[in-house]
Protein backbone atom coordinates (compact mmCIF):
# COMPACT_ATOMS: atom_id res chain seq x y z
CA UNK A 1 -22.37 -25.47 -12.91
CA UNK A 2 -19.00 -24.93 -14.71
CA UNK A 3 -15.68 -24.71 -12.92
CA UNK A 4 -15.86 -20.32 -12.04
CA UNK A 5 -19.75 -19.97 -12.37
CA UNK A 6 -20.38 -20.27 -8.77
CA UNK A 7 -17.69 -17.86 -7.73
CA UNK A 8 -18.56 -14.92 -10.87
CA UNK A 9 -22.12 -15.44 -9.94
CA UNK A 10 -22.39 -13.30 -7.23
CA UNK A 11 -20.77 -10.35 -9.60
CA UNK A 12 -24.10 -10.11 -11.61
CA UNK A 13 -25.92 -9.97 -8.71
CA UNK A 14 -24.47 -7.12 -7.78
CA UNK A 15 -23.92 -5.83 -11.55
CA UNK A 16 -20.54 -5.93 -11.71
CA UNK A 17 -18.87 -5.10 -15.04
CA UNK A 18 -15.77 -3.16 -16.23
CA UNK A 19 -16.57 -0.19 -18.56
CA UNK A 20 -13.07 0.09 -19.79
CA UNK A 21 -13.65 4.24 -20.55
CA UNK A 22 -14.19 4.62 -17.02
CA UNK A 23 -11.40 2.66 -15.75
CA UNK A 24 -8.52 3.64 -17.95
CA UNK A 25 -8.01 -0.45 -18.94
CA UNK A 26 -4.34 -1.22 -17.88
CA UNK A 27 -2.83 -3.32 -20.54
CA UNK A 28 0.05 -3.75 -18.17
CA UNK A 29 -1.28 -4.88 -15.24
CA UNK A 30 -7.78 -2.91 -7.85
CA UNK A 31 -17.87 -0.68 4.17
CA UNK A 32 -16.58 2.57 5.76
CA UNK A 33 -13.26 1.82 3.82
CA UNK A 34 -10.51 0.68 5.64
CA UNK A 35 -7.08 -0.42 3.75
CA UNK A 36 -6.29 -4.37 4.68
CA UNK A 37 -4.99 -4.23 1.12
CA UNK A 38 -1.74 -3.94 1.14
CA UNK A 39 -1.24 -6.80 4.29
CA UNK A 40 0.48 -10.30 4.16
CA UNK A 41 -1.84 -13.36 3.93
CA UNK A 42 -3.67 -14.31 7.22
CA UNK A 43 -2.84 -10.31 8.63
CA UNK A 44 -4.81 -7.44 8.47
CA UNK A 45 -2.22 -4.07 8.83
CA UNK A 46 1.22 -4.21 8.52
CA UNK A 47 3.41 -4.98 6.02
CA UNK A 48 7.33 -4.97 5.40
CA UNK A 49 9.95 -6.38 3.69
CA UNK A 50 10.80 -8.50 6.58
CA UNK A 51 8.05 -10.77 5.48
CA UNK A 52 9.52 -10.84 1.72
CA UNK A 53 12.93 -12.15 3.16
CA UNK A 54 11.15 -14.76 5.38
CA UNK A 55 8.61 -16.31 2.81
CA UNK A 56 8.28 -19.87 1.61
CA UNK A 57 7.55 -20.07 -1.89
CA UNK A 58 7.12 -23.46 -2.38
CA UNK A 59 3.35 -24.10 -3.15
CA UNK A 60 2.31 -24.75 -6.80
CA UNK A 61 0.24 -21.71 -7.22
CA UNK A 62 3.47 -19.33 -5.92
CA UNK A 63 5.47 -20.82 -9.04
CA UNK A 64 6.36 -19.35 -12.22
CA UNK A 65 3.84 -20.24 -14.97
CA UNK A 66 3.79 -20.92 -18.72
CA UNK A 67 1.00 -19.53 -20.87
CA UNK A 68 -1.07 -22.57 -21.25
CA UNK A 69 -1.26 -22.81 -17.61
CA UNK A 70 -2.00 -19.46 -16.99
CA UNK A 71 -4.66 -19.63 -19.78
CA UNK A 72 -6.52 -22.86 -18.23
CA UNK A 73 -6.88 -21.13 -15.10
CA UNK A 74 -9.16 -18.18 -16.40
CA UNK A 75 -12.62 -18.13 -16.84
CA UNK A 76 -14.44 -19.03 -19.74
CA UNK A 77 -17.72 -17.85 -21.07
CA UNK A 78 -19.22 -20.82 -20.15
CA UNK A 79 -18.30 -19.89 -16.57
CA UNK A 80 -20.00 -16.57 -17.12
CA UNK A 81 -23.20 -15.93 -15.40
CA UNK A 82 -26.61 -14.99 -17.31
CA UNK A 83 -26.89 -14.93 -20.43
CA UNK A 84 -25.38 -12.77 -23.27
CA UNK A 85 -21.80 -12.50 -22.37
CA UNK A 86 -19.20 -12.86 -24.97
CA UNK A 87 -15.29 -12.22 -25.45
CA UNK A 88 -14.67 -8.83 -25.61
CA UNK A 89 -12.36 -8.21 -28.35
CA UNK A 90 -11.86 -4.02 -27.93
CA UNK A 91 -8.31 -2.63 -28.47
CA UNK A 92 -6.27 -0.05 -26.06
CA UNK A 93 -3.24 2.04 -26.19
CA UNK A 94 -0.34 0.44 -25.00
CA UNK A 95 1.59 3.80 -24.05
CA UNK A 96 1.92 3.66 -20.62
CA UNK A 97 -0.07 6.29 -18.61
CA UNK A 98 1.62 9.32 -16.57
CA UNK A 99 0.24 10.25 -13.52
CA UNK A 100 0.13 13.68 -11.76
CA UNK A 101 1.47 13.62 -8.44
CA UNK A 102 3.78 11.00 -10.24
CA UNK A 103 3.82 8.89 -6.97
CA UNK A 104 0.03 8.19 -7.67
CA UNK A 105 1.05 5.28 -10.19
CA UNK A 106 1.74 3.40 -7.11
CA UNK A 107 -1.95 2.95 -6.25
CA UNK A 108 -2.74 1.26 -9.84
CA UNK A 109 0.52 -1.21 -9.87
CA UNK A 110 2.41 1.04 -12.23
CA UNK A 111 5.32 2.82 -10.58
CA UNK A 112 8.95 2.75 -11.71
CA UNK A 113 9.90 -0.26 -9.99
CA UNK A 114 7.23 -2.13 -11.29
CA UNK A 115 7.39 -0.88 -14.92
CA UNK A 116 11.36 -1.78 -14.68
CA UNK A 117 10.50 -5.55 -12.78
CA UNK A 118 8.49 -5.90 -15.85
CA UNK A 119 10.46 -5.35 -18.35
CA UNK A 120 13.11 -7.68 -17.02
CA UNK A 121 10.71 -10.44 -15.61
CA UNK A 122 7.81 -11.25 -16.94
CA UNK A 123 7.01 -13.84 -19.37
CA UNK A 124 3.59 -14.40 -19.32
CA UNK A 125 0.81 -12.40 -19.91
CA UNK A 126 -2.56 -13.55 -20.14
CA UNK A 127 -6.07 -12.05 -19.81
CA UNK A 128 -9.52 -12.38 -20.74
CA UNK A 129 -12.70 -9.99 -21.13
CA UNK A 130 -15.96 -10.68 -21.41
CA UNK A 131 -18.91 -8.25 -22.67
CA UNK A 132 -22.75 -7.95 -23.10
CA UNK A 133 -24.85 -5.45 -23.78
CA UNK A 134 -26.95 -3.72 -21.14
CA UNK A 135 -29.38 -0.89 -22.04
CA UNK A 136 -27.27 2.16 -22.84
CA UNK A 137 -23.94 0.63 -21.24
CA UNK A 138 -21.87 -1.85 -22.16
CA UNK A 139 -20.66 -4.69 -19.22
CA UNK A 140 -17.29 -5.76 -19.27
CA UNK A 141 -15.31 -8.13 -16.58
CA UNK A 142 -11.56 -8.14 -17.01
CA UNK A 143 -9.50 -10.86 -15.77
CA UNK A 144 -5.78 -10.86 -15.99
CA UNK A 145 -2.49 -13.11 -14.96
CA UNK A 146 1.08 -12.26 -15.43
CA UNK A 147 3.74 -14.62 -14.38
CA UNK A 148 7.26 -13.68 -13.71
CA UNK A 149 10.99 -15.26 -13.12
CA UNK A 150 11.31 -14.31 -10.11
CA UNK A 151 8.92 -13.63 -7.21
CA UNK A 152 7.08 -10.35 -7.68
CA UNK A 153 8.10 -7.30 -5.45
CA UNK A 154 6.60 -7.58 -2.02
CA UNK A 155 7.45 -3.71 -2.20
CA UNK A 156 5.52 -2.61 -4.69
CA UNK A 157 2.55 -3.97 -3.29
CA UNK A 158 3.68 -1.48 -0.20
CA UNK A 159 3.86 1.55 -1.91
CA UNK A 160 0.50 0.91 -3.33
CA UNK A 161 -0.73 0.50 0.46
CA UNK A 162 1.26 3.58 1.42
CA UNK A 163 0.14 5.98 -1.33
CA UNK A 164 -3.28 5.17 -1.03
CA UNK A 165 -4.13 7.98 1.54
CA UNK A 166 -2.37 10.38 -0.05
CA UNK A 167 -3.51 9.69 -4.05
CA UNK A 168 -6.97 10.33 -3.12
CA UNK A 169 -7.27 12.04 -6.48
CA UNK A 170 -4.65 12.72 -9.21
CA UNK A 171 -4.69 13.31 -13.47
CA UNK A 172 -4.46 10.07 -15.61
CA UNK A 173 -3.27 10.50 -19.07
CA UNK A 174 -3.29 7.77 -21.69
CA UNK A 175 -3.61 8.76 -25.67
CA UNK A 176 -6.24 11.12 -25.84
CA UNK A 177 -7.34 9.89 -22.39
CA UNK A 178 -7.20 13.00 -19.80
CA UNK A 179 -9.13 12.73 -16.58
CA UNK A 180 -9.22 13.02 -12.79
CA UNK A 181 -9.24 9.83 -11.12
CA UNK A 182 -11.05 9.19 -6.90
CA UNK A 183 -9.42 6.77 -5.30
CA UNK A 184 -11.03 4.94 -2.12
CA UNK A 185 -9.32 1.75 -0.63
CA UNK A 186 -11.66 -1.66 -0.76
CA UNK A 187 -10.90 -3.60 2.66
CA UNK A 188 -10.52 -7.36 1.04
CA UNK A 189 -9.71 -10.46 2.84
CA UNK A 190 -6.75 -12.29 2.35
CA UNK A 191 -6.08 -13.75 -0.80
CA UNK A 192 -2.59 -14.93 -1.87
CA UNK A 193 0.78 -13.94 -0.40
CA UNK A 194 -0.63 -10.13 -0.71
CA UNK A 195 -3.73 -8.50 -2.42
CA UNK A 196 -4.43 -5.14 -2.59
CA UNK A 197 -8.17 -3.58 -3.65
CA UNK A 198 -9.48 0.23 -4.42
CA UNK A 199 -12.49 1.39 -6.06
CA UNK A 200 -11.88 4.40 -9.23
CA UNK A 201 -13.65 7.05 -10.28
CA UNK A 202 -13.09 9.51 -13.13
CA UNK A 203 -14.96 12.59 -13.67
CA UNK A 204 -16.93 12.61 -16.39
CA UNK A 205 -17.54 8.66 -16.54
CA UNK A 206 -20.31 6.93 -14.96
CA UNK A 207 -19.88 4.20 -12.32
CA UNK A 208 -16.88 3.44 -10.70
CA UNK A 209 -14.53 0.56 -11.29
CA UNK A 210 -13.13 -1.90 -9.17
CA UNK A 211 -10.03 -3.16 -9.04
CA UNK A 212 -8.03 -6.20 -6.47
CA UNK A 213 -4.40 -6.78 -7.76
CA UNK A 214 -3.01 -10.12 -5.92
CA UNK A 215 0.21 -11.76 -5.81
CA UNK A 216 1.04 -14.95 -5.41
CA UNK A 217 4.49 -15.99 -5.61
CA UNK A 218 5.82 -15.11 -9.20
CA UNK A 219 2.24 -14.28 -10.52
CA UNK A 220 0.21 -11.38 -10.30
CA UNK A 221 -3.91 -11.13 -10.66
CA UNK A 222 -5.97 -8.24 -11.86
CA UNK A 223 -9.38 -8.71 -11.41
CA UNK A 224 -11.70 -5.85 -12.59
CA UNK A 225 -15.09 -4.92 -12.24
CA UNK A 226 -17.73 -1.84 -12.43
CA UNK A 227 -19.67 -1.66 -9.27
CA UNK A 228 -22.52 1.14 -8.70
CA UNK A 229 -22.10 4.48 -6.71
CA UNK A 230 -22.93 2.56 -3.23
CA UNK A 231 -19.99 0.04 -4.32
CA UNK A 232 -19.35 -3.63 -4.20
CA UNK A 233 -18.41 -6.32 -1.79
CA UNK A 234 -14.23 -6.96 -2.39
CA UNK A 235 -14.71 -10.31 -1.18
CA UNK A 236 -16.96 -11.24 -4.51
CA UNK A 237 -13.27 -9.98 -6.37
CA UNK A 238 -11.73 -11.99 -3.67
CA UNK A 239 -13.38 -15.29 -4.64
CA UNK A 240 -13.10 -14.97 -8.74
CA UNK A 241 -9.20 -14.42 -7.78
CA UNK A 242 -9.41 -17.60 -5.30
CA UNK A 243 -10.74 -19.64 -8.10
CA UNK A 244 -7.55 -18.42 -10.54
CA UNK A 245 -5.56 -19.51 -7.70
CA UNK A 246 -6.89 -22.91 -6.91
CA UNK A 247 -6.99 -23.82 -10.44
CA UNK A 248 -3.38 -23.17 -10.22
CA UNK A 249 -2.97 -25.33 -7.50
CA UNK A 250 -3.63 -28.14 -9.92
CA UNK A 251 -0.53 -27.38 -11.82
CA UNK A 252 1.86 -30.32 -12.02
C-alpha cells in the first residue's frame, strides 16, 4: 500500500469527495458539533495569542517550505483509493469572494488579515485534486499546502473559531457564483500547532462539503472533502493532513 493509501482510505468508505460547485473551491486557501477547532495542539477550548508569543517553532514540519517539498508531501493517485480516480484538471475564478455579514470570511480562512498576510508572505502554493466519476456526480478530493516566510497568524485561526457561532449562514459571491452558505463546526482532534474544521452547505447544491484548515508553523493545509447529509468523521480529514505533515517531517 502506497505512502497516503492507508490514511485516504477511510474517505471512500465514507464517500468522501469535493464537488467544487457546492463548496465554492477556494483558490486561496474546513457528533453533536462542538468547536475544538480553533484550539492549540494537545488542548481542546481556548485559544490566545499568548500561545503565539510562547511557541517553539523549531520542528521540520513548522519550517518554511520550497515547492518541491511541498509537492512530495501530497498525495498521488497512486495513493488514491478504488479505482478510477484521476487529476482533476477544472479551472476557477481567482477573484476573491465577498461575504455578507463581511466578518463571515473569517470562518473560510479569508478575512482581511489573512488576504493581506498573503500577499506579503507566501511563497508557495501547492495543491492537488483528484476526480472520478460516480453516477450523476462527479467526486473530487482537494488537497492543498501553502508555505509562508514567516509563521502564519495564530489570530486568524481565532477569528475563524470566534465567528463560527455567529456565521451560521451568510451570502457567498464569486463570478457568477451567488448562494447562501450553512455553516456547522466539525470537532477535530489535534493536528498541528492549530486546525480548525466546519462542514458547508449551499442552497441549491447537493451534499455538503468539508473542510479542516491546519497550521503548522509557516504552512497552512486545506484538506477538502464532500461528506453526505449525516456528515463525516473530522478525524478521517485529520489523518490525510497527519500524513502531509509527517511527510514533512522528512524534510532535511
Amino acid at each position: 500500500m502506497t505512502r497516503a493509501a492507508r490514511r485516504l482510505a477511510p474517505i471512500a468508505a465514507l464517500s468522501l469527495a469535493l464537488t467544487l460547485a457546492a463548496c465554492g473551491d477556494s483558490d486561496d486557501p474546513p457528533p453533536t458539533e462542538t468547536s475544538t477547532a480553533a484550539s492549540p495542539q494537545g488542548e481542546s477550548g481556548e485559544a490566545g495569542g499568548e500561545a503565539e508569543q510562547e511557541e517553539s517553532l523549531d520542528k521540520p514540519e513548522q519550517q518554511q517550505v520550497d515547492s518541491a517539498t511541498a509537492k512530495a508531501a501530497l498525495p498521488t493517485v497512486e495513493d488514491m483509493p478504488g479505482d478510477g480516480w484521476g487529476i482533476d484538471v477544472s479551472t476557477f475564478s481567482t477573484d476573491p469572494p465577498k461575504y455578507d455579514p463581511a466578518g463571515c470570511a473569517a470562518v473560510e480562512l479569508d478575512n482581511d488579515e489573512d488576504r493581506a498576510f498573503t500577499k506579503d508572505h507566501r511563497k508557495v502554493k501547492e495543491n492537488i485534486r483528484f476526480s472520478r466519476s460516480n453516477g450523476d456526480n462527479l467526486e473530487i478530493t482537494a488537497v492543498y499546502i501553502d508555505s509562508y516566510d514567516e509563521p502564519y497568524p495564530l489570530s486568524v485561526f481565532d477569528a475563524a473559531g470566534e465567528q463560527v457561532t455567529s456565521c451560521e449562514s451568510y451570502r457567498w459571491q464569486r463570478g457568477n457564483g451567488d448562494t447562501t452558505r450553512h455553516v456547522k463546526p466539525l470537532s477535530t482532534p489535534a493536528v498541528g500547532d492549530r486546525a480548525f474544521a466546519v462542514r458547508l452547505t449551499s442552497d441549491g447544491s447537493p451534499g455538503a462539503t468539508d473542510r479542516l484548515y491546519v497550521r503548522s508553523g509557516h504552512n497552512v493545509l486545506t484538506i477538502m472533502g464532500e461528506g453526505d447529509d449525516d456528515g463525516s468523521d473530522g478525524t478521517l480529514l485529520a489523518d490525510i493532513a497527519q500524513d502531509i505533515l509527517d511527510e514533512l517531517k522528512k524534510t532535511p
